[in-house]
C-alpha atoms as a PDB file:
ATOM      1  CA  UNK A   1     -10.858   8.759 -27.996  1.00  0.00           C
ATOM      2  CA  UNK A   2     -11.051   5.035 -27.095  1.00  0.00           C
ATOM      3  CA  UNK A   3      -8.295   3.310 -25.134  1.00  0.00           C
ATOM      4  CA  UNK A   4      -6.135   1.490 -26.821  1.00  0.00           C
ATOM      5  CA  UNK A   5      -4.568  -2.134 -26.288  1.00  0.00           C
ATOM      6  CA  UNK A   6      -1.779  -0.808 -24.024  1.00  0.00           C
ATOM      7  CA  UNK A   7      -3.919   1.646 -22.235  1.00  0.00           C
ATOM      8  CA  UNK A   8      -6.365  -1.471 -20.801  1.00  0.00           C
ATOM      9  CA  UNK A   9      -2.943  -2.982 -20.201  1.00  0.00           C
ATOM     10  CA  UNK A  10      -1.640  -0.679 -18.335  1.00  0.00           C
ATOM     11  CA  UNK A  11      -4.802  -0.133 -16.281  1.00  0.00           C
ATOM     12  CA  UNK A  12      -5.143  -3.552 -15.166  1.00  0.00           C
ATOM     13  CA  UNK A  13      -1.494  -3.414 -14.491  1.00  0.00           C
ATOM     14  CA  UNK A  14      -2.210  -1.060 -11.824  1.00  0.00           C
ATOM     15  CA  UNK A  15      -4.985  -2.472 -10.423  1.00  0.00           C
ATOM     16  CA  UNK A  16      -2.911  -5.944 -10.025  1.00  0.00           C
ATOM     17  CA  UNK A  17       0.331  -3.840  -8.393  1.00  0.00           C
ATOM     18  CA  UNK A  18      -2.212  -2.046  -6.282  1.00  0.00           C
ATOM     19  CA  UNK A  19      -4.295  -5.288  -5.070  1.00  0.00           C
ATOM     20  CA  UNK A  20      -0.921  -7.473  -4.476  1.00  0.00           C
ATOM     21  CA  UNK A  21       1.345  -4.628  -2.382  1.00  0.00           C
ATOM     22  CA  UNK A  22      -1.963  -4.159  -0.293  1.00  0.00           C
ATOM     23  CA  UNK A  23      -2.479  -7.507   0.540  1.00  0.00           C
ATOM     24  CA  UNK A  24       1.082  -8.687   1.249  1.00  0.00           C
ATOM     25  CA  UNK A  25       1.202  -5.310   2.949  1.00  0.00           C
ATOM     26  CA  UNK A  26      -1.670  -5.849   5.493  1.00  0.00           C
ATOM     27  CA  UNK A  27      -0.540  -8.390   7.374  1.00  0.00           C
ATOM     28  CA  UNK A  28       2.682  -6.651   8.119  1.00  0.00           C
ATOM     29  CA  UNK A  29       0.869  -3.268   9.066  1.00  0.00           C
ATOM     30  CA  UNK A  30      -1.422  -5.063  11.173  1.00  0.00           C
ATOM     31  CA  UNK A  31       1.386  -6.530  13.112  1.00  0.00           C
ATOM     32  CA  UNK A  32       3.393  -3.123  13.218  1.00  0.00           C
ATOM     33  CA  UNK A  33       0.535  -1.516  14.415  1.00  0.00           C
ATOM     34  CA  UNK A  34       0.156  -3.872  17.371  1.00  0.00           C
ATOM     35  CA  UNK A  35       3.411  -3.714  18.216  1.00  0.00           C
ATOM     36  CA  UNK A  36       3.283   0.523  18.207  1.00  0.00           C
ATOM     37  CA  UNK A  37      -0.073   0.358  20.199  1.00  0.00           C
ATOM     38  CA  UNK A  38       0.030  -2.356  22.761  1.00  0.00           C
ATOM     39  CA  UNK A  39       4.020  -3.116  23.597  1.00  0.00           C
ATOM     40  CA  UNK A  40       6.807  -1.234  25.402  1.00  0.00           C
ATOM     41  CA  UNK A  41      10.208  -1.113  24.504  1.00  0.00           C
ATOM     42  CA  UNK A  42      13.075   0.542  23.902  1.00  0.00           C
ATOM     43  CA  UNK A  43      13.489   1.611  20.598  1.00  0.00           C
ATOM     44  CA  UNK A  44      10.101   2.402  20.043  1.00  0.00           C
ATOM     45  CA  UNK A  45      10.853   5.507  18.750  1.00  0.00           C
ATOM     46  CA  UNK A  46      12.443   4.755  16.017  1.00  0.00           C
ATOM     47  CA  UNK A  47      10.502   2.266  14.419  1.00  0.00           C
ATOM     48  CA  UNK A  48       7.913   4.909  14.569  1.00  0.00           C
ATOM     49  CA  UNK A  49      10.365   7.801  12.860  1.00  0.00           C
ATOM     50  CA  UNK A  50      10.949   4.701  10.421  1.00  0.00           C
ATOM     51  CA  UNK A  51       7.965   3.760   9.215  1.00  0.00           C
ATOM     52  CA  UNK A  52       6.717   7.249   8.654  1.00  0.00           C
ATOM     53  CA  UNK A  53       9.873   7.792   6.786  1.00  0.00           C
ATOM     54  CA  UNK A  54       8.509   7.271   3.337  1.00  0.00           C
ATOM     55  CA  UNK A  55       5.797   9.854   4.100  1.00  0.00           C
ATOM     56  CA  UNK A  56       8.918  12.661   3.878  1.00  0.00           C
ATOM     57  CA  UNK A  57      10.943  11.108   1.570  1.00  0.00           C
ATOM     58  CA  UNK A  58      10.772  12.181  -2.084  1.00  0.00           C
ATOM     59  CA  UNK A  59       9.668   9.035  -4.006  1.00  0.00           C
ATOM     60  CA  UNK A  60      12.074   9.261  -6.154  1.00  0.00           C
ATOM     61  CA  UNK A  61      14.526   9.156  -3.312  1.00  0.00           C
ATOM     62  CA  UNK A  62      12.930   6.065  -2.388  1.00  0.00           C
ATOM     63  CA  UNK A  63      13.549   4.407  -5.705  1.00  0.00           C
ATOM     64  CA  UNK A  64      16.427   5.066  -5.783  1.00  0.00           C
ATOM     65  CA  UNK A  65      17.130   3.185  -2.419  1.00  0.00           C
ATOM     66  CA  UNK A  66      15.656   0.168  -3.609  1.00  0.00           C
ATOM     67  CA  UNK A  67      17.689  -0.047  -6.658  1.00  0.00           C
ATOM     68  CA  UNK A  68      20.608   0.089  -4.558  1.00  0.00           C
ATOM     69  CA  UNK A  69      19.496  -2.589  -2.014  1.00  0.00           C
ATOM     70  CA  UNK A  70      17.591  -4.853  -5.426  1.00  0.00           C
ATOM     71  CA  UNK A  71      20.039  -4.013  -8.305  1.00  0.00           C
ATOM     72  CA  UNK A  72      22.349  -6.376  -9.993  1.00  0.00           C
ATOM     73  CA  UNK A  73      25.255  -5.140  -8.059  1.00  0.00           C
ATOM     74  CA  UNK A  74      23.628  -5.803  -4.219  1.00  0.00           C
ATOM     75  CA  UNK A  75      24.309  -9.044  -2.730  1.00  0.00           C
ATOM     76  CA  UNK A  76      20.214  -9.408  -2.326  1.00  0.00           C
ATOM     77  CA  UNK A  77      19.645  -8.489  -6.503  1.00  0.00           C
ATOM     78  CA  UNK A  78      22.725 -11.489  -6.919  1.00  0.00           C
ATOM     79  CA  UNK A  79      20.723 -14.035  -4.598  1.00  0.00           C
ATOM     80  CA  UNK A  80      17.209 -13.041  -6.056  1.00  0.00           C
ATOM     81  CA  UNK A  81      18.708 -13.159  -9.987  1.00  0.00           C
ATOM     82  CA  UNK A  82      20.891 -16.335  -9.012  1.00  0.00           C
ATOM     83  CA  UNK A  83      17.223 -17.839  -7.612  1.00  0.00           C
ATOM     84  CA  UNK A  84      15.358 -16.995 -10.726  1.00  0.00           C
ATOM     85  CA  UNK A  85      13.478 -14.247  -9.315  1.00  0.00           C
ATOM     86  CA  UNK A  86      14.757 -11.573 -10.712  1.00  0.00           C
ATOM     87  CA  UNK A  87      12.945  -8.307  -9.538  1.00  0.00           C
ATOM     88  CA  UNK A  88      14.409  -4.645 -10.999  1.00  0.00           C
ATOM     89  CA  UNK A  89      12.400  -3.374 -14.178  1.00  0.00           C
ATOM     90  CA  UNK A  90       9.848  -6.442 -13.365  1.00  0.00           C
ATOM     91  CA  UNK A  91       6.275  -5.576 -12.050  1.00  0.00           C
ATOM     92  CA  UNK A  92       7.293  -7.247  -9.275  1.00  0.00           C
ATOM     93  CA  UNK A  93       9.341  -3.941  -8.619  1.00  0.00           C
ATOM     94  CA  UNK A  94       6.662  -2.000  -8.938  1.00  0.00           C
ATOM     95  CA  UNK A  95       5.104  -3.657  -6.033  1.00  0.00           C
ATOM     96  CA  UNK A  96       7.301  -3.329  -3.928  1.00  0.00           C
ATOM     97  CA  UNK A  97       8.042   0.497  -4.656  1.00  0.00           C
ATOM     98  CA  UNK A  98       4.119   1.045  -4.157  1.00  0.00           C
ATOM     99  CA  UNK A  99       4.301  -1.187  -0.570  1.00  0.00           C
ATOM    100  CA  UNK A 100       7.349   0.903   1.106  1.00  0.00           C
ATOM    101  CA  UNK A 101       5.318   4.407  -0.247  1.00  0.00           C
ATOM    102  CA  UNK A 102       1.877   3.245   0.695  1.00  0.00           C
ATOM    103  CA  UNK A 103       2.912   1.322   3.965  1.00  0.00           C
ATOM    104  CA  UNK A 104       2.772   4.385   6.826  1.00  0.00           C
ATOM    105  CA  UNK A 105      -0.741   5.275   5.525  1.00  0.00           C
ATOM    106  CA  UNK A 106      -1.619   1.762   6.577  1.00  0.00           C
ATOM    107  CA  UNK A 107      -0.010   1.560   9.468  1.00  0.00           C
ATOM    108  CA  UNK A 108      -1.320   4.942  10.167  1.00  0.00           C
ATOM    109  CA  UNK A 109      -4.957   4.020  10.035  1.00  0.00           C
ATOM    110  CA  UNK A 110      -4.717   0.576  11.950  1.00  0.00           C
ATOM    111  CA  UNK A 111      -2.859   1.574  14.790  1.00  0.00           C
ATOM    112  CA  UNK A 112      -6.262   5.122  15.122  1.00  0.00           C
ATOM    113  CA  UNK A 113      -8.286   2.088  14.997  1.00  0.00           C
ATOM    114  CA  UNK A 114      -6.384   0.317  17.629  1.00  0.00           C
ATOM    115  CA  UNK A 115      -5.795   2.945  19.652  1.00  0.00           C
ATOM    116  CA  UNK A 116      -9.791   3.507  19.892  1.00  0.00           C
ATOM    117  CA  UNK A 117     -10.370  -0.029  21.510  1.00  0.00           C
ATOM    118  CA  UNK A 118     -10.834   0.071  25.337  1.00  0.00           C
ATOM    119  CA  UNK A 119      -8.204  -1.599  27.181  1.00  0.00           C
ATOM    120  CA  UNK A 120     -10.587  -2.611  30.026  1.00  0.00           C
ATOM    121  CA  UNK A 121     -11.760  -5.397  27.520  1.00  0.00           C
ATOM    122  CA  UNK A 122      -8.552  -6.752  26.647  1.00  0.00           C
ATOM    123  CA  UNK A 123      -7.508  -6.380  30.387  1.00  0.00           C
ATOM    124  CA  UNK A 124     -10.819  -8.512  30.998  1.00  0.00           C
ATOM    125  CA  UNK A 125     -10.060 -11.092  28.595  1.00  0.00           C
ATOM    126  CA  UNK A 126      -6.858 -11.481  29.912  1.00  0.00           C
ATOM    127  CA  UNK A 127      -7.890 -11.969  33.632  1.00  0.00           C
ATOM    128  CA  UNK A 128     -10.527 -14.655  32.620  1.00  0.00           C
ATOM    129  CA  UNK A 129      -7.450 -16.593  31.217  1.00  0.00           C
ATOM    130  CA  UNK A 130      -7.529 -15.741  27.805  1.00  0.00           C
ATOM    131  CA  UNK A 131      -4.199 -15.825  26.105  1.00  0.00           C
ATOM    132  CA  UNK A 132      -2.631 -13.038  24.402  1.00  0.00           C
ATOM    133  CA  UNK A 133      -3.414 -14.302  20.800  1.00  0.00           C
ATOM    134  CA  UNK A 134      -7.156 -15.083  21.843  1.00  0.00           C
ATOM    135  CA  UNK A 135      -7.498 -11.506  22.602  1.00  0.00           C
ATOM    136  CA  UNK A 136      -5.643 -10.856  19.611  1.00  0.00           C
ATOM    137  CA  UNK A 137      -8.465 -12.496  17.507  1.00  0.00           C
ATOM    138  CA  UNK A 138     -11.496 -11.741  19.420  1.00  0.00           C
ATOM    139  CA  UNK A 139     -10.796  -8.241  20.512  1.00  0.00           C
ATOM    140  CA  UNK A 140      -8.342  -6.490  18.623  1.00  0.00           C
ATOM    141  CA  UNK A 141      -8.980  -7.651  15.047  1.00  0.00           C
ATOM    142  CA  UNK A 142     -13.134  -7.133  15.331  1.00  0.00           C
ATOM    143  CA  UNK A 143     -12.550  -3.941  16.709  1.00  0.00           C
ATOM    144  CA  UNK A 144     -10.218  -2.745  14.552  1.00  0.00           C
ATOM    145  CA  UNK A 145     -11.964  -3.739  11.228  1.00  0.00           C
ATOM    146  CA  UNK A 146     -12.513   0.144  10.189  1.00  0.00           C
ATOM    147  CA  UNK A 147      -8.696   0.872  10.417  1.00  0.00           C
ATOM    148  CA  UNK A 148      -7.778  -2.115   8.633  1.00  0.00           C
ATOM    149  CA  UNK A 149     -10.115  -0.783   5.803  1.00  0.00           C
ATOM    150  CA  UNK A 150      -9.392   2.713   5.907  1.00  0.00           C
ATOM    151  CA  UNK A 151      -5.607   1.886   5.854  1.00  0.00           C
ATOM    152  CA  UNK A 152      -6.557  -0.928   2.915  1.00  0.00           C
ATOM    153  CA  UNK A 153      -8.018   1.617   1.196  1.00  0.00           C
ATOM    154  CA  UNK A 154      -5.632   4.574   1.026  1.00  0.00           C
ATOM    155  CA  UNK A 155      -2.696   2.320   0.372  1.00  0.00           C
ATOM    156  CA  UNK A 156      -4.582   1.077  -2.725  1.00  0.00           C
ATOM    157  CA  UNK A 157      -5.799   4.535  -3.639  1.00  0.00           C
ATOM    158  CA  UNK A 158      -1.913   5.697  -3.020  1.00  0.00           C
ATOM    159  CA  UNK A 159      -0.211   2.650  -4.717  1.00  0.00           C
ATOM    160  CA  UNK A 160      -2.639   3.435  -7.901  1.00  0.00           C
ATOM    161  CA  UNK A 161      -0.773   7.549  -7.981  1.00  0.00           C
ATOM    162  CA  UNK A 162       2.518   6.051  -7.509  1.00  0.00           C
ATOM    163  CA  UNK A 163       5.066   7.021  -9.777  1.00  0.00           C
ATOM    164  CA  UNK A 164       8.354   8.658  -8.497  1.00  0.00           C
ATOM    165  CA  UNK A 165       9.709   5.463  -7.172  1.00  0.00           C
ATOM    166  CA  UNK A 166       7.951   3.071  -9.626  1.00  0.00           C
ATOM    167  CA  UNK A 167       9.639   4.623 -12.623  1.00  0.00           C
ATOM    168  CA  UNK A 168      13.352   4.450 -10.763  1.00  0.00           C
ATOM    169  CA  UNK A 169      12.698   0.619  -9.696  1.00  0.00           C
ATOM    170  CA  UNK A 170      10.463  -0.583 -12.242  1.00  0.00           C
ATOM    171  CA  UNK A 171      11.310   1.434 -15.344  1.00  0.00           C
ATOM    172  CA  UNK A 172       8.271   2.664 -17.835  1.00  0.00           C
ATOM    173  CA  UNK A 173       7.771  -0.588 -20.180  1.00  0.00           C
ATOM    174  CA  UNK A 174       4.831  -0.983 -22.112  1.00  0.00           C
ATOM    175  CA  UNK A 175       3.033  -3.899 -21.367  1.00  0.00           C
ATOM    176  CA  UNK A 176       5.499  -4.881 -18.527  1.00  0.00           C
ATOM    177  CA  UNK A 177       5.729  -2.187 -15.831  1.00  0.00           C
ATOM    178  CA  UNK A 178       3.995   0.718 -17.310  1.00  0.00           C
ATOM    179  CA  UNK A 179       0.777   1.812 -15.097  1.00  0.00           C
ATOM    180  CA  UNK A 180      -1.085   4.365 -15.441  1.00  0.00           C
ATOM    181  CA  UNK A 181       0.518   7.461 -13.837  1.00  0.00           C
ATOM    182  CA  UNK A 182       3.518   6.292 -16.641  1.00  0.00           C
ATOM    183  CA  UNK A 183       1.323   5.610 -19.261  1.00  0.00           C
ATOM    184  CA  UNK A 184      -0.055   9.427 -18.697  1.00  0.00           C
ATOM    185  CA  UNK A 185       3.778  10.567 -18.405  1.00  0.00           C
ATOM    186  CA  UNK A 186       4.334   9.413 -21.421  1.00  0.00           C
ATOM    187  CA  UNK A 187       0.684  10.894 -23.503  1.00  0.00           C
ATOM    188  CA  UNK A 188       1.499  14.237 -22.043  1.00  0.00           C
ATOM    189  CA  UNK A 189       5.008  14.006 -23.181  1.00  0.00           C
ATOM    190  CA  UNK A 190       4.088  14.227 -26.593  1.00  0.00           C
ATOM    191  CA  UNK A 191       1.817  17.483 -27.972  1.00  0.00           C
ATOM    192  CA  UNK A 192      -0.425  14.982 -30.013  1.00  0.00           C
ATOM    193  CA  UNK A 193      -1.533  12.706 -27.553  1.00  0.00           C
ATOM    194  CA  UNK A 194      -3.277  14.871 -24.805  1.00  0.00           C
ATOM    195  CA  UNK A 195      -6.886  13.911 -25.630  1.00  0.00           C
ATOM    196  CA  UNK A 196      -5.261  10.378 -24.472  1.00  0.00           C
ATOM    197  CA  UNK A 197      -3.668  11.489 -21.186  1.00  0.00           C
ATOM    198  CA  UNK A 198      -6.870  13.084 -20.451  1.00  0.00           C
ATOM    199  CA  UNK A 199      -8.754   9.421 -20.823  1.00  0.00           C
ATOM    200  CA  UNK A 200      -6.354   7.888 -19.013  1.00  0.00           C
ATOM    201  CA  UNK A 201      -6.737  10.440 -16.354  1.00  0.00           C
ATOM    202  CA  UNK A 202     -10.741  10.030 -16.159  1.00  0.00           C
ATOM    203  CA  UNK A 203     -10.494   6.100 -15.536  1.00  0.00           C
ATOM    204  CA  UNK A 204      -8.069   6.960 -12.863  1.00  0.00           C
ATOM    205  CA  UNK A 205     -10.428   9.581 -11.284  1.00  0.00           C
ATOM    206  CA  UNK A 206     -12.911   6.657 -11.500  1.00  0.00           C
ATOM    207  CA  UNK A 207     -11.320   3.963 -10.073  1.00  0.00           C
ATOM    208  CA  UNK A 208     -10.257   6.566  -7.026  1.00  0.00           C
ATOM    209  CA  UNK A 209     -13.675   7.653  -6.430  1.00  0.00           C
ATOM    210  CA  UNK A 210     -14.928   3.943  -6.805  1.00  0.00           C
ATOM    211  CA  UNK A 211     -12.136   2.895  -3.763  1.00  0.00           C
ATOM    212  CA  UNK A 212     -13.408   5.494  -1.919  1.00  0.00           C
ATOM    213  CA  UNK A 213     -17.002   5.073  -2.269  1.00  0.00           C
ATOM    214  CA  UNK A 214     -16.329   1.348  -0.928  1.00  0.00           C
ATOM    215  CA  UNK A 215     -14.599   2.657   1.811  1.00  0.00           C
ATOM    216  CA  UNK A 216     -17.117   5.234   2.837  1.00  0.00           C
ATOM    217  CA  UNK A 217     -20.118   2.284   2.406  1.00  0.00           C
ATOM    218  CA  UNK A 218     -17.793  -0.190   4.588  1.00  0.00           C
ATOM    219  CA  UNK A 219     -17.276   2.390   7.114  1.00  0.00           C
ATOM    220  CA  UNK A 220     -21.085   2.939   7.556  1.00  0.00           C
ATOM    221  CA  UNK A 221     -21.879  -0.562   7.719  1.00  0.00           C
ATOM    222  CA  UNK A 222     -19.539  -1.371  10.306  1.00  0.00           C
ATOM    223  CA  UNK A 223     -21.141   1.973  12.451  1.00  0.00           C
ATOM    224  CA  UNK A 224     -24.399   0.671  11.879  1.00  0.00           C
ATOM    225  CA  UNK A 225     -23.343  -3.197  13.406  1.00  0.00           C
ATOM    226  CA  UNK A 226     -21.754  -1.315  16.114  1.00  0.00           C
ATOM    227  CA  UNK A 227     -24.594   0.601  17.477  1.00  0.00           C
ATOM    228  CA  UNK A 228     -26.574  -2.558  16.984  1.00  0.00           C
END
Protein backbone atom coordinates (compact mmCIF):
# COMPACT_ATOMS: atom_id res chain seq x y z
CA UNK A 1 0.00 0.00 0.00
CA UNK A 2 1.52 3.42 -0.82
CA UNK A 3 2.31 5.96 1.90
CA UNK A 4 0.17 8.43 2.34
CA UNK A 5 0.57 12.36 2.83
CA UNK A 6 1.07 12.04 6.61
CA UNK A 7 3.17 8.98 6.42
CA UNK A 8 6.07 11.06 4.18
CA UNK A 9 5.32 13.64 6.85
CA UNK A 10 5.97 11.90 9.50
CA UNK A 11 9.10 10.28 8.03
CA UNK A 12 10.82 13.37 7.29
CA UNK A 13 9.75 14.47 10.67
CA UNK A 14 12.00 11.98 12.05
CA UNK A 15 14.72 12.35 10.02
CA UNK A 16 14.74 16.31 10.90
CA UNK A 17 14.35 15.42 14.98
CA UNK A 18 17.03 12.84 14.42
CA UNK A 19 19.59 15.17 12.33
CA UNK A 20 18.98 18.36 14.77
CA UNK A 21 19.30 16.43 18.48
CA UNK A 22 22.54 14.84 16.89
CA UNK A 23 24.08 17.80 15.88
CA UNK A 24 23.31 20.11 18.82
CA UNK A 25 24.16 16.96 20.73
CA UNK A 26 27.77 16.46 19.42
CA UNK A 27 29.36 19.21 20.51
CA UNK A 28 28.26 18.66 24.04
CA UNK A 29 29.32 14.85 23.99
CA UNK A 30 32.51 15.74 22.59
CA UNK A 31 33.20 18.05 25.41
CA UNK A 32 31.80 15.53 28.12
CA UNK A 33 33.85 13.03 26.80
CA UNK A 34 37.02 15.08 27.22
CA UNK A 35 36.28 16.03 30.36
CA UNK A 36 35.59 12.00 31.49
CA UNK A 37 38.87 10.99 29.63
CA UNK A 38 41.54 13.54 30.15
CA UNK A 39 40.62 15.61 33.63
CA UNK A 40 40.62 14.76 37.35
CA UNK A 41 38.29 15.82 39.77
CA UNK A 42 36.19 15.25 42.33
CA UNK A 43 32.92 14.42 41.40
CA UNK A 44 33.81 12.53 38.56
CA UNK A 45 31.80 9.88 39.47
CA UNK A 46 28.82 11.17 39.25
CA UNK A 47 28.73 12.86 36.15
CA UNK A 48 29.56 9.50 34.86
CA UNK A 49 26.46 7.63 36.91
CA UNK A 50 24.60 10.78 35.31
CA UNK A 51 25.04 10.66 31.99
CA UNK A 52 24.51 6.96 31.71
CA UNK A 53 21.36 7.55 33.58
CA UNK A 54 19.04 7.61 30.64
CA UNK A 55 20.47 4.25 29.52
CA UNK A 56 18.39 2.68 32.82
CA UNK A 57 15.73 4.86 32.92
CA UNK A 58 12.42 3.83 31.34
CA UNK A 59 11.77 6.44 28.58
CA UNK A 60 8.77 7.07 29.60
CA UNK A 61 10.18 7.97 32.96
CA UNK A 62 12.24 10.32 31.18
CA UNK A 63 9.35 12.13 29.61
CA UNK A 64 7.87 12.49 32.15
CA UNK A 65 10.83 14.46 33.80
CA UNK A 66 10.97 16.81 31.12
CA UNK A 67 7.43 17.74 31.27
CA UNK A 68 7.94 18.58 34.73
CA UNK A 69 11.13 20.69 34.25
CA UNK A 70 9.39 22.21 30.38
CA UNK A 71 5.62 22.29 31.26
CA UNK A 72 3.51 25.32 31.66
CA UNK A 73 3.69 25.12 35.36
CA UNK A 74 7.90 25.15 35.66
CA UNK A 75 9.46 28.41 35.99
CA UNK A 76 11.72 27.35 32.70
CA UNK A 77 8.15 26.34 30.49
CA UNK A 78 6.93 30.22 31.95
CA UNK A 79 10.30 31.90 30.67
CA UNK A 80 10.43 29.79 27.36
CA UNK A 81 6.33 30.46 26.67
CA UNK A 82 6.76 34.17 28.01
CA UNK A 83 9.89 34.32 25.21
CA UNK A 84 7.85 32.93 22.42
CA UNK A 85 9.45 29.69 22.35
CA UNK A 86 7.19 27.63 23.52
CA UNK A 87 8.47 23.93 23.55
CA UNK A 88 5.89 21.00 25.13
CA UNK A 89 3.79 19.16 22.31
CA UNK A 90 6.18 21.16 19.69
CA UNK A 91 8.78 19.12 17.63
CA UNK A 92 11.05 21.00 19.31
CA UNK A 93 10.13 18.58 22.29
CA UNK A 94 10.72 15.85 20.49
CA UNK A 95 14.25 16.84 20.12
CA UNK A 96 15.05 17.26 23.04
CA UNK A 97 13.42 13.92 24.42
CA UNK A 98 15.52 12.06 21.58
CA UNK A 99 18.97 14.18 22.80
CA UNK A 100 18.71 13.23 26.74
CA UNK A 101 17.82 9.26 25.44
CA UNK A 102 20.40 9.17 22.71
CA UNK A 103 23.13 11.29 24.57
CA UNK A 104 25.17 8.33 26.73
CA UNK A 105 25.45 6.32 23.46
CA UNK A 106 27.38 9.31 22.21
CA UNK A 107 29.23 10.01 24.87
CA UNK A 108 29.84 6.38 25.12
CA UNK A 109 31.52 6.01 21.78
CA UNK A 110 33.68 9.30 21.89
CA UNK A 111 35.17 8.96 25.08
CA UNK A 112 36.37 4.46 23.47
CA UNK A 113 37.69 6.63 20.85
CA UNK A 114 39.46 8.91 23.17
CA UNK A 115 40.51 6.61 25.40
CA UNK A 116 42.41 4.72 22.38
CA UNK A 117 44.71 7.83 21.64
CA UNK A 118 48.25 7.53 23.13
CA UNK A 119 48.98 9.98 25.70
CA UNK A 120 52.72 10.08 24.80
CA UNK A 121 51.53 12.33 21.81
CA UNK A 122 49.56 14.71 23.64
CA UNK A 123 52.31 14.67 26.41
CA UNK A 124 54.70 15.54 23.35
CA UNK A 125 52.70 18.25 22.06
CA UNK A 126 52.49 19.69 25.23
CA UNK A 127 56.30 19.75 26.02
CA UNK A 128 57.06 21.39 22.57
CA UNK A 129 54.78 24.28 23.87
CA UNK A 130 51.68 23.49 22.41
CA UNK A 131 48.71 24.73 24.32
CA UNK A 132 46.03 22.66 25.61
CA UNK A 133 43.44 23.63 22.86
CA UNK A 134 46.17 23.07 20.05
CA UNK A 135 46.37 19.59 21.18
CA UNK A 136 42.80 19.64 21.46
CA UNK A 137 42.51 20.25 17.64
CA UNK A 138 45.41 18.48 16.27
CA UNK A 139 45.45 15.42 18.40
CA UNK A 140 42.39 14.63 20.03
CA UNK A 141 39.74 15.55 17.45
CA UNK A 142 41.76 13.64 14.30
CA UNK A 143 42.16 10.82 16.38
CA UNK A 144 39.01 10.52 17.62
CA UNK A 145 37.05 10.90 14.29
CA UNK A 146 35.71 7.08 14.47
CA UNK A 147 34.07 7.69 17.95
CA UNK A 148 32.62 10.83 16.98
CA UNK A 149 30.95 8.82 14.07
CA UNK A 150 30.11 5.77 15.75
CA UNK A 151 28.51 7.84 18.61
CA UNK A 152 26.85 10.20 15.58
CA UNK A 153 25.56 7.33 14.30
CA UNK A 154 23.82 5.36 17.05
CA UNK A 155 22.33 8.49 18.50
CA UNK A 156 20.67 9.05 15.09
CA UNK A 157 19.82 5.40 14.66
CA UNK A 158 18.41 5.62 18.51
CA UNK A 159 16.69 9.09 18.20
CA UNK A 160 14.85 7.56 14.90
CA UNK A 161 13.23 4.33 17.61
CA UNK A 162 12.43 6.85 20.11
CA UNK A 163 9.13 6.84 21.41
CA UNK A 164 8.49 6.40 25.22
CA UNK A 165 9.60 9.85 26.05
CA UNK A 166 8.65 11.53 22.71
CA UNK A 167 5.00 10.68 23.12
CA UNK A 168 4.99 12.09 27.03
CA UNK A 169 6.89 15.45 25.88
CA UNK A 170 5.87 15.85 22.46
CA UNK A 171 2.42 14.28 22.26
CA UNK A 172 1.38 12.12 18.91
CA UNK A 173 0.12 15.04 16.41
CA UNK A 174 -0.19 14.43 12.94
CA UNK A 175 1.78 16.55 10.96
CA UNK A 176 3.33 18.28 14.07
CA UNK A 177 5.12 15.79 16.35
CA UNK A 178 4.10 12.49 15.06
CA UNK A 179 7.29 10.34 13.78
CA UNK A 180 7.38 7.31 12.83
CA UNK A 181 7.53 4.92 15.83
CA UNK A 182 3.93 7.08 16.62
CA UNK A 183 2.74 7.00 13.34
CA UNK A 184 3.19 2.94 13.60
CA UNK A 185 1.53 3.17 17.24
CA UNK A 186 -1.17 4.48 15.91
CA UNK A 187 -1.61 1.87 12.32
CA UNK A 188 -1.28 -1.01 14.68
CA UNK A 189 -3.81 0.41 16.96
CA UNK A 190 -6.43 -0.07 14.63
CA UNK A 191 -7.18 -3.89 13.04
CA UNK A 192 -7.53 -2.27 9.47
CA UNK A 193 -4.48 -0.54 9.07
CA UNK A 194 -1.67 -3.20 9.59
CA UNK A 195 -0.60 -3.52 5.93
CA UNK A 196 0.30 0.34 6.79
CA UNK A 197 2.27 -0.20 10.02
CA UNK A 198 4.07 -2.80 8.19
CA UNK A 199 5.23 0.01 5.38
CA UNK A 200 6.00 2.24 7.79
CA UNK A 201 8.07 -0.32 9.50
CA UNK A 202 10.10 -1.30 6.16
CA UNK A 203 11.22 2.47 5.51
CA UNK A 204 12.33 2.46 9.06
CA UNK A 205 14.31 -0.83 8.64
CA UNK A 206 15.75 1.08 5.62
CA UNK A 207 16.75 4.14 6.83
CA UNK A 208 18.49 2.01 9.94
CA UNK A 209 20.36 -0.18 7.72
CA UNK A 210 21.24 2.89 5.42
CA UNK A 211 22.84 4.79 8.88
CA UNK A 212 24.57 1.89 9.48
CA UNK A 213 25.95 1.06 6.22
CA UNK A 214 27.47 4.78 6.33
CA UNK A 215 28.87 4.10 9.46
CA UNK A 216 30.45 0.81 8.63
CA UNK A 217 31.93 2.57 5.08
CA UNK A 218 33.23 5.66 7.32
CA UNK A 219 34.76 3.38 9.72
CA UNK A 220 36.77 1.56 6.94
CA UNK A 221 37.87 4.58 5.34
CA UNK A 222 39.23 6.11 8.28
CA UNK A 223 41.25 2.39 8.97
CA UNK A 224 42.44 2.51 5.62
CA UNK A 225 43.97 6.49 6.09
CA UNK A 226 45.31 5.23 9.26
CA UNK A 227 47.44 2.44 8.13
CA UNK A 228 48.45 4.75 5.33
Amino acid sequence: MPLTQEDITAIWLSLKIAFTATALSLPFGFAMACLIVFKTFRGKIVLEVLINLPLTLPPVVIGYFLLLLLGKNSWLGQLLNASGFPVIFTWKAAVIASATVGFPLLVRSIRLGMEAIDLQLIEASRSLGASWSDSLFTIILPLSLRGIIAGSSLMFARSLGEFGATIIVAGNIPGVTQTIPLAIYDYASSPSSGTMALSLCVVSVVISVAVLLLHELLGKQFDRRGLQ
